[in-house]
PDB file of N, CA and C in Angstrom:
ATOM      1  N   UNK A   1     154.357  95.757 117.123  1.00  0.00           N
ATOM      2  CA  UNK A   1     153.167  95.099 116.626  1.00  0.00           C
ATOM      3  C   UNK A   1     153.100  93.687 117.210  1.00  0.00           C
ATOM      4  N   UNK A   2     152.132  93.495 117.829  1.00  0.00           N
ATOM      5  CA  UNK A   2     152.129  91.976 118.627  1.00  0.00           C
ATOM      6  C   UNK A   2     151.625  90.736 117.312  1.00  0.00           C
ATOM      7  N   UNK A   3     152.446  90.171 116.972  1.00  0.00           N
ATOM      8  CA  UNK A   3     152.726  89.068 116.344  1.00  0.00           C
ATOM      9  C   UNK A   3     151.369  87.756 116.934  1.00  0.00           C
ATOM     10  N   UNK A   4     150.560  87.031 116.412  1.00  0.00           N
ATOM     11  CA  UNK A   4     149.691  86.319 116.628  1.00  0.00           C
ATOM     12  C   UNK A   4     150.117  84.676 117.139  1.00  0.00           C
ATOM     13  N   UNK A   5     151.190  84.448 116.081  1.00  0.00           N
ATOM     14  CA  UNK A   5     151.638  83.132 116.650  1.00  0.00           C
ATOM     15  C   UNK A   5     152.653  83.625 117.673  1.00  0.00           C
ATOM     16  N   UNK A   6     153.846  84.134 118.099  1.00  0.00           N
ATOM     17  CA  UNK A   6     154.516  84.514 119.086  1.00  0.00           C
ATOM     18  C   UNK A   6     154.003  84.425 119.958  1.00  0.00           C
ATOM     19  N   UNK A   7     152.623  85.484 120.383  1.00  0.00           N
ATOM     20  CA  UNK A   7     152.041  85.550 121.673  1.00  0.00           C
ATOM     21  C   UNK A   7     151.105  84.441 121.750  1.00  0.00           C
ATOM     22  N   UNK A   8     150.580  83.624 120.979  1.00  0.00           N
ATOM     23  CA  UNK A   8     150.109  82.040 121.160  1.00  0.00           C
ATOM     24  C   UNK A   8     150.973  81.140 121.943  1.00  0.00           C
ATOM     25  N   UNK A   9     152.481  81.448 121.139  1.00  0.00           N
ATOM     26  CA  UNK A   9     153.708  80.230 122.137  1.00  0.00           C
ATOM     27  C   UNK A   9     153.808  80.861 123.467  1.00  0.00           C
ATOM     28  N   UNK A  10     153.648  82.286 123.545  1.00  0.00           N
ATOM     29  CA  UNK A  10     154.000  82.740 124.882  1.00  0.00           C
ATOM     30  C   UNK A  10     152.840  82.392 126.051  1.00  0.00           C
ATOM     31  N   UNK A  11     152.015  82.043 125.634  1.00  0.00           N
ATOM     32  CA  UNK A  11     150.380  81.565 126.289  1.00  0.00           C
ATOM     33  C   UNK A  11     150.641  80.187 127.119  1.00  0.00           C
ATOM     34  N   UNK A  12     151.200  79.564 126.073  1.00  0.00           N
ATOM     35  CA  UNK A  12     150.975  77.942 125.682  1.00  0.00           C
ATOM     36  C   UNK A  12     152.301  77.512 126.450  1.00  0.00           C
ATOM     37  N   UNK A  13     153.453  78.339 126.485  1.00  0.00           N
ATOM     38  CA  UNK A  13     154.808  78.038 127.475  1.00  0.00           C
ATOM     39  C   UNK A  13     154.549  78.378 129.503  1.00  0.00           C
ATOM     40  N   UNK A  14     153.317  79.612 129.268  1.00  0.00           N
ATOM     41  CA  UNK A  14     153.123  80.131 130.312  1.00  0.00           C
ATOM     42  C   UNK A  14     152.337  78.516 130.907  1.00  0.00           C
ATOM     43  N   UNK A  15     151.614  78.610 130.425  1.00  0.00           N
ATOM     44  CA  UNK A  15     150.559  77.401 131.019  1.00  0.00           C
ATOM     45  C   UNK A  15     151.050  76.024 130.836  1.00  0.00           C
ATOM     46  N   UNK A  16     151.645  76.091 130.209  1.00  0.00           N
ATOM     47  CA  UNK A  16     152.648  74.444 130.276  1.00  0.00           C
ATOM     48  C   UNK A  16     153.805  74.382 132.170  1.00  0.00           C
ATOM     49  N   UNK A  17     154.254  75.263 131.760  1.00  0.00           N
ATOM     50  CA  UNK A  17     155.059  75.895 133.262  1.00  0.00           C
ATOM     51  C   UNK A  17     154.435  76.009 134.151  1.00  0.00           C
ATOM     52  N   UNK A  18     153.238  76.588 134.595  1.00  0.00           N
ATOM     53  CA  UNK A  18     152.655  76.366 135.524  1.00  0.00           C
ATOM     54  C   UNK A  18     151.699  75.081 135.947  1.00  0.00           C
ATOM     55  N   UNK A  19     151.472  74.355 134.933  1.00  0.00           N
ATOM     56  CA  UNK A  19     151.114  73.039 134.894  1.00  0.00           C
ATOM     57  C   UNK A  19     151.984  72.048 135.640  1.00  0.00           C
ATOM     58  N   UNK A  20     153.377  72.709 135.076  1.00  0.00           N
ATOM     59  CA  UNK A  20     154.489  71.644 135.930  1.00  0.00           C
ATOM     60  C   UNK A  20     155.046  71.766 137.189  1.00  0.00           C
ATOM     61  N   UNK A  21     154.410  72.966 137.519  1.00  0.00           N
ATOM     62  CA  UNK A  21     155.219  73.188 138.873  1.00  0.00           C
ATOM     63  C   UNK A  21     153.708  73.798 139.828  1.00  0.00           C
ATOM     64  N   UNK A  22     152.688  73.594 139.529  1.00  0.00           N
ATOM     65  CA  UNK A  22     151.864  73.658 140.081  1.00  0.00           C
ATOM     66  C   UNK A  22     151.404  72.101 140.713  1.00  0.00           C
ATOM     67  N   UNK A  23     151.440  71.002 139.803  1.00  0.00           N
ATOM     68  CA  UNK A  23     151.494  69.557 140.114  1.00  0.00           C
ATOM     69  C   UNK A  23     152.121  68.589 139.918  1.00  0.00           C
ATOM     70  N   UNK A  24     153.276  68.942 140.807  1.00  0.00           N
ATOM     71  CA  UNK A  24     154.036  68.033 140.623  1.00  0.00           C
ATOM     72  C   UNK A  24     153.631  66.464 140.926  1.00  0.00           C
ATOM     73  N   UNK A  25     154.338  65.690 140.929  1.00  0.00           N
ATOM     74  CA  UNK A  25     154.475  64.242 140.818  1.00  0.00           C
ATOM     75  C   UNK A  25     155.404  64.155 142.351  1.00  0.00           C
ATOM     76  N   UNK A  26     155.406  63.364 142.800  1.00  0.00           N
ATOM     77  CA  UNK A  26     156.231  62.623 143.811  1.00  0.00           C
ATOM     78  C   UNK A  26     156.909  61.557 143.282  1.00  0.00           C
ATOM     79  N   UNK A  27     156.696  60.964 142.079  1.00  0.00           N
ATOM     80  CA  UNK A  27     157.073  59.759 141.491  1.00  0.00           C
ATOM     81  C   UNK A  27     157.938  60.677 140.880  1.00  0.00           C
ATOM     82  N   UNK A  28     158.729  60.013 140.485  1.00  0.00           N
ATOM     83  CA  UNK A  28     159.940  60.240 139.289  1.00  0.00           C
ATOM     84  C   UNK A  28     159.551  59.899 137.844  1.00  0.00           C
ATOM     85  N   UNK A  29     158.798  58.663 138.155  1.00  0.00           N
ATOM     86  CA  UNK A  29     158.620  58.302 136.458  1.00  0.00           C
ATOM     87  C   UNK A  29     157.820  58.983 135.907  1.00  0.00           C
ATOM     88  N   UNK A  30     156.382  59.457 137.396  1.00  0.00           N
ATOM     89  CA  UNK A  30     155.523  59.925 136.557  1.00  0.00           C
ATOM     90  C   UNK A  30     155.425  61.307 136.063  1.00  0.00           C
ATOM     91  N   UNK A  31     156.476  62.102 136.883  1.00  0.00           N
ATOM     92  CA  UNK A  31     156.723  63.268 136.459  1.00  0.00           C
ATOM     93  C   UNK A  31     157.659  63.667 135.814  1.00  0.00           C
ATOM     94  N   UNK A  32     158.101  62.512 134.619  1.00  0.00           N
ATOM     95  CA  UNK A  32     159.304  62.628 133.798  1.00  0.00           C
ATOM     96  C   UNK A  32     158.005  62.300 132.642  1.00  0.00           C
ATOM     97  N   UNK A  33     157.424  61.348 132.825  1.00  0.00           N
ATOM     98  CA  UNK A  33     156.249  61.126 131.685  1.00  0.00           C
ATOM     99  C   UNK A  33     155.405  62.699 131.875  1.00  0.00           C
ATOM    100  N   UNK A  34     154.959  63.135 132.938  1.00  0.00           N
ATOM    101  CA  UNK A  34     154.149  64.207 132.624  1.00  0.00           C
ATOM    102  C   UNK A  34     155.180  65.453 132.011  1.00  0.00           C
ATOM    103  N   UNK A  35     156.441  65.301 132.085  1.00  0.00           N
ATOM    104  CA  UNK A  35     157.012  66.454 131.232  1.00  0.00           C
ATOM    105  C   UNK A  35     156.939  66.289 130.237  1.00  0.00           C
ATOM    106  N   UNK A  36     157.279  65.094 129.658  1.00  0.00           N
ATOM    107  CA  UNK A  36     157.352  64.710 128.399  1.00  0.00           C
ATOM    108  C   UNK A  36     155.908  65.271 127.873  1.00  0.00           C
ATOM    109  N   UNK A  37     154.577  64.586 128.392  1.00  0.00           N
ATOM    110  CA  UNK A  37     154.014  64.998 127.618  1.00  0.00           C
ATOM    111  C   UNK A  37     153.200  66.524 127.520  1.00  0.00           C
ATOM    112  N   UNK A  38     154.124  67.514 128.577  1.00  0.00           N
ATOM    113  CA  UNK A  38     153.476  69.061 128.539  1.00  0.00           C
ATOM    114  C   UNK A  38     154.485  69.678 128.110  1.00  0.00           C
ATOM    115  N   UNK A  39     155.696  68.939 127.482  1.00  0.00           N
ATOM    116  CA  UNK A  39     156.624  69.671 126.142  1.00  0.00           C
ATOM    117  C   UNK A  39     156.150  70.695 125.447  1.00  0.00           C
ATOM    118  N   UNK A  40     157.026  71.350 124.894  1.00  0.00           N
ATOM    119  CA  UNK A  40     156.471  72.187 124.361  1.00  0.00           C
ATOM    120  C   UNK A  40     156.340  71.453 122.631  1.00  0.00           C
ATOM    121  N   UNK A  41     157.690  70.583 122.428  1.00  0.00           N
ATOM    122  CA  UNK A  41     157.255  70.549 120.997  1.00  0.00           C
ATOM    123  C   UNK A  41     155.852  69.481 120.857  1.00  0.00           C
ATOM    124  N   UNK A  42     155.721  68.345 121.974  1.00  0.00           N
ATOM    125  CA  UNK A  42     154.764  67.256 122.032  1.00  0.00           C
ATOM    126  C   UNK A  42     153.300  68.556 121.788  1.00  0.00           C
ATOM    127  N   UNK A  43     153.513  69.557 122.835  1.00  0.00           N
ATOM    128  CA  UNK A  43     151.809  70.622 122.635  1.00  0.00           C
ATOM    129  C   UNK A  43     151.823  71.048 121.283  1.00  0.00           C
ATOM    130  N   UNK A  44     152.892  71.280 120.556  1.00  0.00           N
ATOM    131  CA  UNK A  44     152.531  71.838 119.052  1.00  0.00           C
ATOM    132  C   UNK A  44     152.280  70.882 117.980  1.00  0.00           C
ATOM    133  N   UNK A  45     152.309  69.694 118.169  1.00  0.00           N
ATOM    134  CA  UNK A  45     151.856  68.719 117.500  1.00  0.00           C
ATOM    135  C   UNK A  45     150.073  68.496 117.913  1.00  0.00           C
ATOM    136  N   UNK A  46     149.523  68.937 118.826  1.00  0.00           N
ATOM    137  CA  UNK A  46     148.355  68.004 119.146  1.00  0.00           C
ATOM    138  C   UNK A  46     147.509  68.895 118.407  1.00  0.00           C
ATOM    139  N   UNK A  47     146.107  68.802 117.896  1.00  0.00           N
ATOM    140  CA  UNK A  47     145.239  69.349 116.993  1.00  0.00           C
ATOM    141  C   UNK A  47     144.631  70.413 117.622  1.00  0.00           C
ATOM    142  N   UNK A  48     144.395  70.388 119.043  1.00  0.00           N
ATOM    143  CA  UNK A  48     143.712  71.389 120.022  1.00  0.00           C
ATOM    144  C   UNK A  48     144.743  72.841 119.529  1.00  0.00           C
ATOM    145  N   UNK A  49     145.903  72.883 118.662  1.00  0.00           N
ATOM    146  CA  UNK A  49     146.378  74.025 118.576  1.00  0.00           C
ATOM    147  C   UNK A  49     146.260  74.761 117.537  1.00  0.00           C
ATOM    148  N   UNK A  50     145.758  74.085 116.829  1.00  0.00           N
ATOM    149  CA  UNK A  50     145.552  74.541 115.447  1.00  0.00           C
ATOM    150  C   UNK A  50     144.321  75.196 115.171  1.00  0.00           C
ATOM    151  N   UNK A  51     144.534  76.626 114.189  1.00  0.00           N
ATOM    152  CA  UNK A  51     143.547  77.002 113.871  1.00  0.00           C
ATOM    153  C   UNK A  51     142.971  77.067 112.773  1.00  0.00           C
ATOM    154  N   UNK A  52     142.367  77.737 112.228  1.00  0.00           N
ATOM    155  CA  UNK A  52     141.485  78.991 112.613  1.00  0.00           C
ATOM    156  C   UNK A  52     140.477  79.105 113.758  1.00  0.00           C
ATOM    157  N   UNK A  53     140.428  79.394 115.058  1.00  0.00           N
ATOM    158  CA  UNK A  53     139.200  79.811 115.734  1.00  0.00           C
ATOM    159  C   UNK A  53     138.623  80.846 115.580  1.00  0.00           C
ATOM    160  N   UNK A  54     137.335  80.317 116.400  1.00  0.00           N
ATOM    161  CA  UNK A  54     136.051  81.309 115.858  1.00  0.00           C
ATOM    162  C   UNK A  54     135.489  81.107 117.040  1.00  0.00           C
ATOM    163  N   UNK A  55     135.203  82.225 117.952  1.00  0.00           N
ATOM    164  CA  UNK A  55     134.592  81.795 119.091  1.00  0.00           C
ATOM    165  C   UNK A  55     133.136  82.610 118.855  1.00  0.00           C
ATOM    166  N   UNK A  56     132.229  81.838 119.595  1.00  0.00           N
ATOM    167  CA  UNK A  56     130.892  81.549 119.351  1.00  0.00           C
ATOM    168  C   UNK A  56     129.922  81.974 120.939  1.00  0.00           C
ATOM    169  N   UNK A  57     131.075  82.368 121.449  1.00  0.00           N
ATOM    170  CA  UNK A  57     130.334  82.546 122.966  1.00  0.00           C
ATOM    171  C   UNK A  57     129.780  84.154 122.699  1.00  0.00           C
ATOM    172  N   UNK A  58     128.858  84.804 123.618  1.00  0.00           N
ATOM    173  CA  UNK A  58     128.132  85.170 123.662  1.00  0.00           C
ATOM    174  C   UNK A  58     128.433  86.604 124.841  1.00  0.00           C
ATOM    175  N   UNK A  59     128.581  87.711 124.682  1.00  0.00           N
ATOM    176  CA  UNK A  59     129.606  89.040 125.557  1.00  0.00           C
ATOM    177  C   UNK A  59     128.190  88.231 126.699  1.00  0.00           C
ATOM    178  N   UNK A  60     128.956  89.034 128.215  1.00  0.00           N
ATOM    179  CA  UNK A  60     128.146  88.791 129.262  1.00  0.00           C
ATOM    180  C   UNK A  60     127.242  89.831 129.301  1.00  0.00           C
ATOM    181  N   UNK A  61     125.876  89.536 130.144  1.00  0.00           N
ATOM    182  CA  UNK A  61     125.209  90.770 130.245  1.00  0.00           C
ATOM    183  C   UNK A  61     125.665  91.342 131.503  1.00  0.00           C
ATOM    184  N   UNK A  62     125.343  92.790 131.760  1.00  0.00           N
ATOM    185  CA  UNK A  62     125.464  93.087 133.236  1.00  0.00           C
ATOM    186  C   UNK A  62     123.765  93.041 134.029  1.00  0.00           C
ATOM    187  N   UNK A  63     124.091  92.645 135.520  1.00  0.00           N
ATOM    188  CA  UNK A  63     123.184  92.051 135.966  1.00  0.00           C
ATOM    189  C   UNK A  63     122.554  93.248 137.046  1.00  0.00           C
ATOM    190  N   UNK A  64     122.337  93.029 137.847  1.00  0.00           N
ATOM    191  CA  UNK A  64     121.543  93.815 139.016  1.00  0.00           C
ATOM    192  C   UNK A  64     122.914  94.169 139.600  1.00  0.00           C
ATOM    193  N   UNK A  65     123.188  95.290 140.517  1.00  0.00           N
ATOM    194  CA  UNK A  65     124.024  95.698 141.106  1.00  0.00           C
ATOM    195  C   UNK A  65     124.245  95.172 142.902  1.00  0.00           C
ATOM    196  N   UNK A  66     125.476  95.253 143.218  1.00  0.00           N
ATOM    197  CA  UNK A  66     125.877  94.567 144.144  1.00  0.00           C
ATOM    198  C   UNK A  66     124.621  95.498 145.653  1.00  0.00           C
ATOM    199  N   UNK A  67     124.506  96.415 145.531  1.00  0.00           N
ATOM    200  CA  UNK A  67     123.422  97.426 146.072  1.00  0.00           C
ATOM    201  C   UNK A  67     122.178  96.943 146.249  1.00  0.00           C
ATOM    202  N   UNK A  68     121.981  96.526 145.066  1.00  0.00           N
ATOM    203  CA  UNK A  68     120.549  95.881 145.084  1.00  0.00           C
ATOM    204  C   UNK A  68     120.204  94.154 145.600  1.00  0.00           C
ATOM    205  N   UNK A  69     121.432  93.853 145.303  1.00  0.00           N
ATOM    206  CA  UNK A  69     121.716  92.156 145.884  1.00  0.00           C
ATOM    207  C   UNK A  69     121.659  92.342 147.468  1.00  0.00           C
ATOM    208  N   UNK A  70     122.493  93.597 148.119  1.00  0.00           N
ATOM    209  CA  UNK A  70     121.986  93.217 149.378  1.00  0.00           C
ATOM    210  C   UNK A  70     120.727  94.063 150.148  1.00  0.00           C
ATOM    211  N   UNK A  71     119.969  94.517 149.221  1.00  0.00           N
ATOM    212  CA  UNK A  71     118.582  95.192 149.147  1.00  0.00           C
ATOM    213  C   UNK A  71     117.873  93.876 149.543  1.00  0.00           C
ATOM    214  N   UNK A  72     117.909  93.255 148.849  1.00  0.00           N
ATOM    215  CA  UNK A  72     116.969  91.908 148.683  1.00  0.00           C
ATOM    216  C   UNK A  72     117.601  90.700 149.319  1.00  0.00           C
ATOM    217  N   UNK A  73     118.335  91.038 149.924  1.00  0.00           N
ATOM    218  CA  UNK A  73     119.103  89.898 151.272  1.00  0.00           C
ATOM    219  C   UNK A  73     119.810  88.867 150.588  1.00  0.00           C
ATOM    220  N   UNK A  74     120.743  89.269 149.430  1.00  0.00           N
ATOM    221  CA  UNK A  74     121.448  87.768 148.837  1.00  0.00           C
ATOM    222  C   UNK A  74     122.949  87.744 149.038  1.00  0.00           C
ATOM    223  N   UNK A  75     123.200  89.342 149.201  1.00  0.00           N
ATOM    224  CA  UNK A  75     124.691  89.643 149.818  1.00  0.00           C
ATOM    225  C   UNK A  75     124.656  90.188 151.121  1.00  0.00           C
ATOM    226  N   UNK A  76     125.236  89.906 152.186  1.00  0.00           N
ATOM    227  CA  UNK A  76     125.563  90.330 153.009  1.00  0.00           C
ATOM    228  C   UNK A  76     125.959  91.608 152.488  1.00  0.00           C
ATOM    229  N   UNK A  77     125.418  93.227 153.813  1.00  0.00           N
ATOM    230  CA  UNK A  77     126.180  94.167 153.752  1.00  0.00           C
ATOM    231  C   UNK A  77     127.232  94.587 153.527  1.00  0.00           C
ATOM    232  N   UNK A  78     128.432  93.811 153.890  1.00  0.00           N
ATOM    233  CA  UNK A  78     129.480  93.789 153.974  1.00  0.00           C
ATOM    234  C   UNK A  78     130.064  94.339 152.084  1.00  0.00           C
ATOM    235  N   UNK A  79     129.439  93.333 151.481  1.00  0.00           N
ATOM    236  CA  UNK A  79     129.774  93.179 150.530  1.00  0.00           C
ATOM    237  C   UNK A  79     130.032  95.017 149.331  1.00  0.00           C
ATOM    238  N   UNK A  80     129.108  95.630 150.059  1.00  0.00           N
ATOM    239  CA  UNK A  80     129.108  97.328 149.524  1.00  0.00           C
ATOM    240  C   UNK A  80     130.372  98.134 149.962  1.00  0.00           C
ATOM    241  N   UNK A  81     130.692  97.535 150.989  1.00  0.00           N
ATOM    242  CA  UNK A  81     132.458  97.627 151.767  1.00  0.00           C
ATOM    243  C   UNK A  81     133.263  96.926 150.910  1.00  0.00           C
ATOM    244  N   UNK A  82     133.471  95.226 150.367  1.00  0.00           N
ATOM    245  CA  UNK A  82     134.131  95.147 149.685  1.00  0.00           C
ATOM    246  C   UNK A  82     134.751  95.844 148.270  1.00  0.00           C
ATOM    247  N   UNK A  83     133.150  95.924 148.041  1.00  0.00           N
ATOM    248  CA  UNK A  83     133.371  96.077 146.407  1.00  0.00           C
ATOM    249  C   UNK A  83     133.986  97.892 146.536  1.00  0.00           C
ATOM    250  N   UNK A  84     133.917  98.656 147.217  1.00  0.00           N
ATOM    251  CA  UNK A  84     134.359  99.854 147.176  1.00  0.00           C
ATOM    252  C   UNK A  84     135.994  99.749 147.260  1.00  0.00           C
ATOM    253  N   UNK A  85     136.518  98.999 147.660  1.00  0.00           N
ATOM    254  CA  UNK A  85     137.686  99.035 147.837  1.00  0.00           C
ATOM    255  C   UNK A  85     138.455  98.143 146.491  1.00  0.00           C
ATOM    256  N   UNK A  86     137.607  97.419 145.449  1.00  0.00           N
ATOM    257  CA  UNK A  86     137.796  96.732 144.355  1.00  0.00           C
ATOM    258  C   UNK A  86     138.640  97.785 143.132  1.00  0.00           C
ATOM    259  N   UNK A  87     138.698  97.199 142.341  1.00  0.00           N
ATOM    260  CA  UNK A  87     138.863  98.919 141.347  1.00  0.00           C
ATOM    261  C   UNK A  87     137.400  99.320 140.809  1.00  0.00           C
ATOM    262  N   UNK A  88     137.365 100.348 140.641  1.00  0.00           N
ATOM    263  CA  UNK A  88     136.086 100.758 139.875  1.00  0.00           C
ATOM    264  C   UNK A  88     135.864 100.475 138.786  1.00  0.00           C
ATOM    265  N   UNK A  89     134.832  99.786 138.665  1.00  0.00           N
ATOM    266  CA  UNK A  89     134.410  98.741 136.871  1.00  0.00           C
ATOM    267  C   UNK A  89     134.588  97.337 137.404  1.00  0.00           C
ATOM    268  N   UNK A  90     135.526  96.571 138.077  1.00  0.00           N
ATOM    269  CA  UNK A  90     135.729  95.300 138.151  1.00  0.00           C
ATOM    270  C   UNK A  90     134.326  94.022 138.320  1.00  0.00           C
ATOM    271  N   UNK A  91     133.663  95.186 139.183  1.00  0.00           N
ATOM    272  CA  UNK A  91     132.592  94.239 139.762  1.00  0.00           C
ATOM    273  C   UNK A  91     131.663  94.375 138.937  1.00  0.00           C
ATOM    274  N   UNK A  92     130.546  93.699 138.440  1.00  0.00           N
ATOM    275  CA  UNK A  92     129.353  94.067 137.670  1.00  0.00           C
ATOM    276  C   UNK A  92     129.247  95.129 136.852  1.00  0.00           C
TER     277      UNK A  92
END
């Protein structure tokens, strides 16, 4: 059974980690200050973590098909070649 806060820390460790080693610092100080503050215990203190959320956004619609985009000259041909080789469903 996937646990709600568990897989929250596992989110929040993933993206802290790649934060740090995606931009690093050349400075020493400043990338001893930017650890400090993409800690993990410093992120569970800040308010951005706390819930209850409620998201408010809106499912996407699906739009005109990649077929018809280059019907009407907005995709290059090519693009009926890409998307076949995509997985099926991914695109639109």
């Amino acid at each position: 059974m996937l646990n709600p806060l568990t897989y929250t820390e596992k989110i929040i460790r993933s993206f802290l980690r790649y934060q740090l080693t995606a931009y690093p610092f050349a400075d020493d100080r400043l990338n001893s200050q930017m650890r400090a503050l993409l800690s993990l215990d410093q992120t569970r203190r800040t308010p951005l973590l706390k819930g209850p959320y409620v998201s408010l956004s809106r499912a996407f619609r699906f739009g005109v098909t990649v077929e018809q985009l280059v019907g009407e000259n907005v995709f290059h041909s090519h693009m009926c070649k890409r998307r076949s080789k995509s997985v099926a469903g991914s695109w639109m």
